[in-house]
Protein backbone atom coordinates (compact mmCIF):
# COMPACT_ATOMS: atom_id res chain seq x y z
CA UNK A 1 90.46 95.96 -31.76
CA UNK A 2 88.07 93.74 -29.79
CA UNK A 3 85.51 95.58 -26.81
CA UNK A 4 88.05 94.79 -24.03
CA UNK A 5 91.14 96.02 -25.29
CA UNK A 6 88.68 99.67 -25.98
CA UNK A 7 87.92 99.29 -22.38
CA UNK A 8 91.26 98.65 -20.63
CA UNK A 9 92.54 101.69 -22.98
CA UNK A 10 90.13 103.89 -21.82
CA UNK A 11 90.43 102.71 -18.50
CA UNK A 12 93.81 103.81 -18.63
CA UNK A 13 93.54 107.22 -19.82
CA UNK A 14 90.59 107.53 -17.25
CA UNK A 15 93.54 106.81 -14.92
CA UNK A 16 95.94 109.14 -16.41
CA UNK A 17 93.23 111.82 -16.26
CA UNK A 18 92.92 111.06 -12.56
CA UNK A 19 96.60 111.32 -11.82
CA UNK A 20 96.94 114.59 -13.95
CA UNK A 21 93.84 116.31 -11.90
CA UNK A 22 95.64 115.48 -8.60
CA UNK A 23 99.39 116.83 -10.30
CA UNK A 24 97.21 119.66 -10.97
CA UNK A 25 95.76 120.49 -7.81
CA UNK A 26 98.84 119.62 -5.86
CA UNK A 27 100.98 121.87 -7.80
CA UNK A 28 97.92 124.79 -7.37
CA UNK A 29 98.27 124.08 -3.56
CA UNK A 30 101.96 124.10 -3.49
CA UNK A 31 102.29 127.46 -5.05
CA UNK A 32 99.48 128.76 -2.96
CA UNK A 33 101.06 127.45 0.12
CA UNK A 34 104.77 128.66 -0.66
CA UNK A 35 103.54 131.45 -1.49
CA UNK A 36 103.77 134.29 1.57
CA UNK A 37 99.94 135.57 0.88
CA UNK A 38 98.39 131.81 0.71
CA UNK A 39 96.66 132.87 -2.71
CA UNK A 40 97.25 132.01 -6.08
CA UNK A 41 95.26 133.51 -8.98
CA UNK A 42 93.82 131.20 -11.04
CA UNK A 43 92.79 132.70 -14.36
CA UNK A 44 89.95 131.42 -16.36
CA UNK A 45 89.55 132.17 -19.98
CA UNK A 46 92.94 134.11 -20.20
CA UNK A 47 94.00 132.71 -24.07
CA UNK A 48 90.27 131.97 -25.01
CA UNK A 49 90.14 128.14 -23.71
CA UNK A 50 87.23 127.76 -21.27
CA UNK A 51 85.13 126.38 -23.26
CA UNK A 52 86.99 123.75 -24.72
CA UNK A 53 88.34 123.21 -20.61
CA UNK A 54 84.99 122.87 -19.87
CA UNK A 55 83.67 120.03 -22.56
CA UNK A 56 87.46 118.23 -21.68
CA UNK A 57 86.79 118.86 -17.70
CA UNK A 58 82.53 116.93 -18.41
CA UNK A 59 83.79 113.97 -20.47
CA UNK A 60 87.26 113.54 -18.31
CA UNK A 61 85.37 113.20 -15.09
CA UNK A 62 82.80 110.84 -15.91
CA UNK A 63 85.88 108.74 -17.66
CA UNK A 64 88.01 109.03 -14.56
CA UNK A 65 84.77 107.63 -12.12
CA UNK A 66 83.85 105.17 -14.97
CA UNK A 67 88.07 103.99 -14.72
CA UNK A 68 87.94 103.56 -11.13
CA UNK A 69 84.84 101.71 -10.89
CA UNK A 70 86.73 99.64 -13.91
CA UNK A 71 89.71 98.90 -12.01
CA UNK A 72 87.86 98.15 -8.37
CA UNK A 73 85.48 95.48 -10.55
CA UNK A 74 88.72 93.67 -11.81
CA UNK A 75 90.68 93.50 -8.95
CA UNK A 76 87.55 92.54 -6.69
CA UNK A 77 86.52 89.38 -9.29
CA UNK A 78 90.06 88.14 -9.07
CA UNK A 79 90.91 89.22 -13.23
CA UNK A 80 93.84 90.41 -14.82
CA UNK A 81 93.37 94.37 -14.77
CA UNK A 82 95.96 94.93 -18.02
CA UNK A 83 97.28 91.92 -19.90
């Protein structure tokens, strides 16, 4: 696999990432907002997976700017963004 096609793959799952944060945070909002209180209870740690949230959450983010700033750069200097 040559150095591009790594990029535009991780590119894309920096992309994925980004669309699966804002699923996640819409859905949080919809329940909170449906919900006659306006709360929802978001539960940290409840089957033992923070930590492993939290090293996914530090190399997803970074990936998901990184993806973005990928994307902008291709469109802006006229390339093909996935061939």
């Amino acid at each position: 696999m040559s150095k591009e096609q790594i990029k535009k793959e991780a590119a894309i799952f920096g992309l994925l990432c980004m669309i699966g944060y804002s699923m996640l945070l819409f859905a949080t909002f919809i329940f909170a907002y449906l919900n006659p209180t306006y709360s929802v209870l978001v539960l940290i740690n409840y089957y033992g997976e923070a930590h492993i949230e939290l090293v996914a959450f530090f190399i997803t983010i970074p990936l998901c700017i990184w993806s973005a700033y990928y994307c902008c750069r291709q469109i802006f200097f006229k390339k093909e963004l996935f061939k």
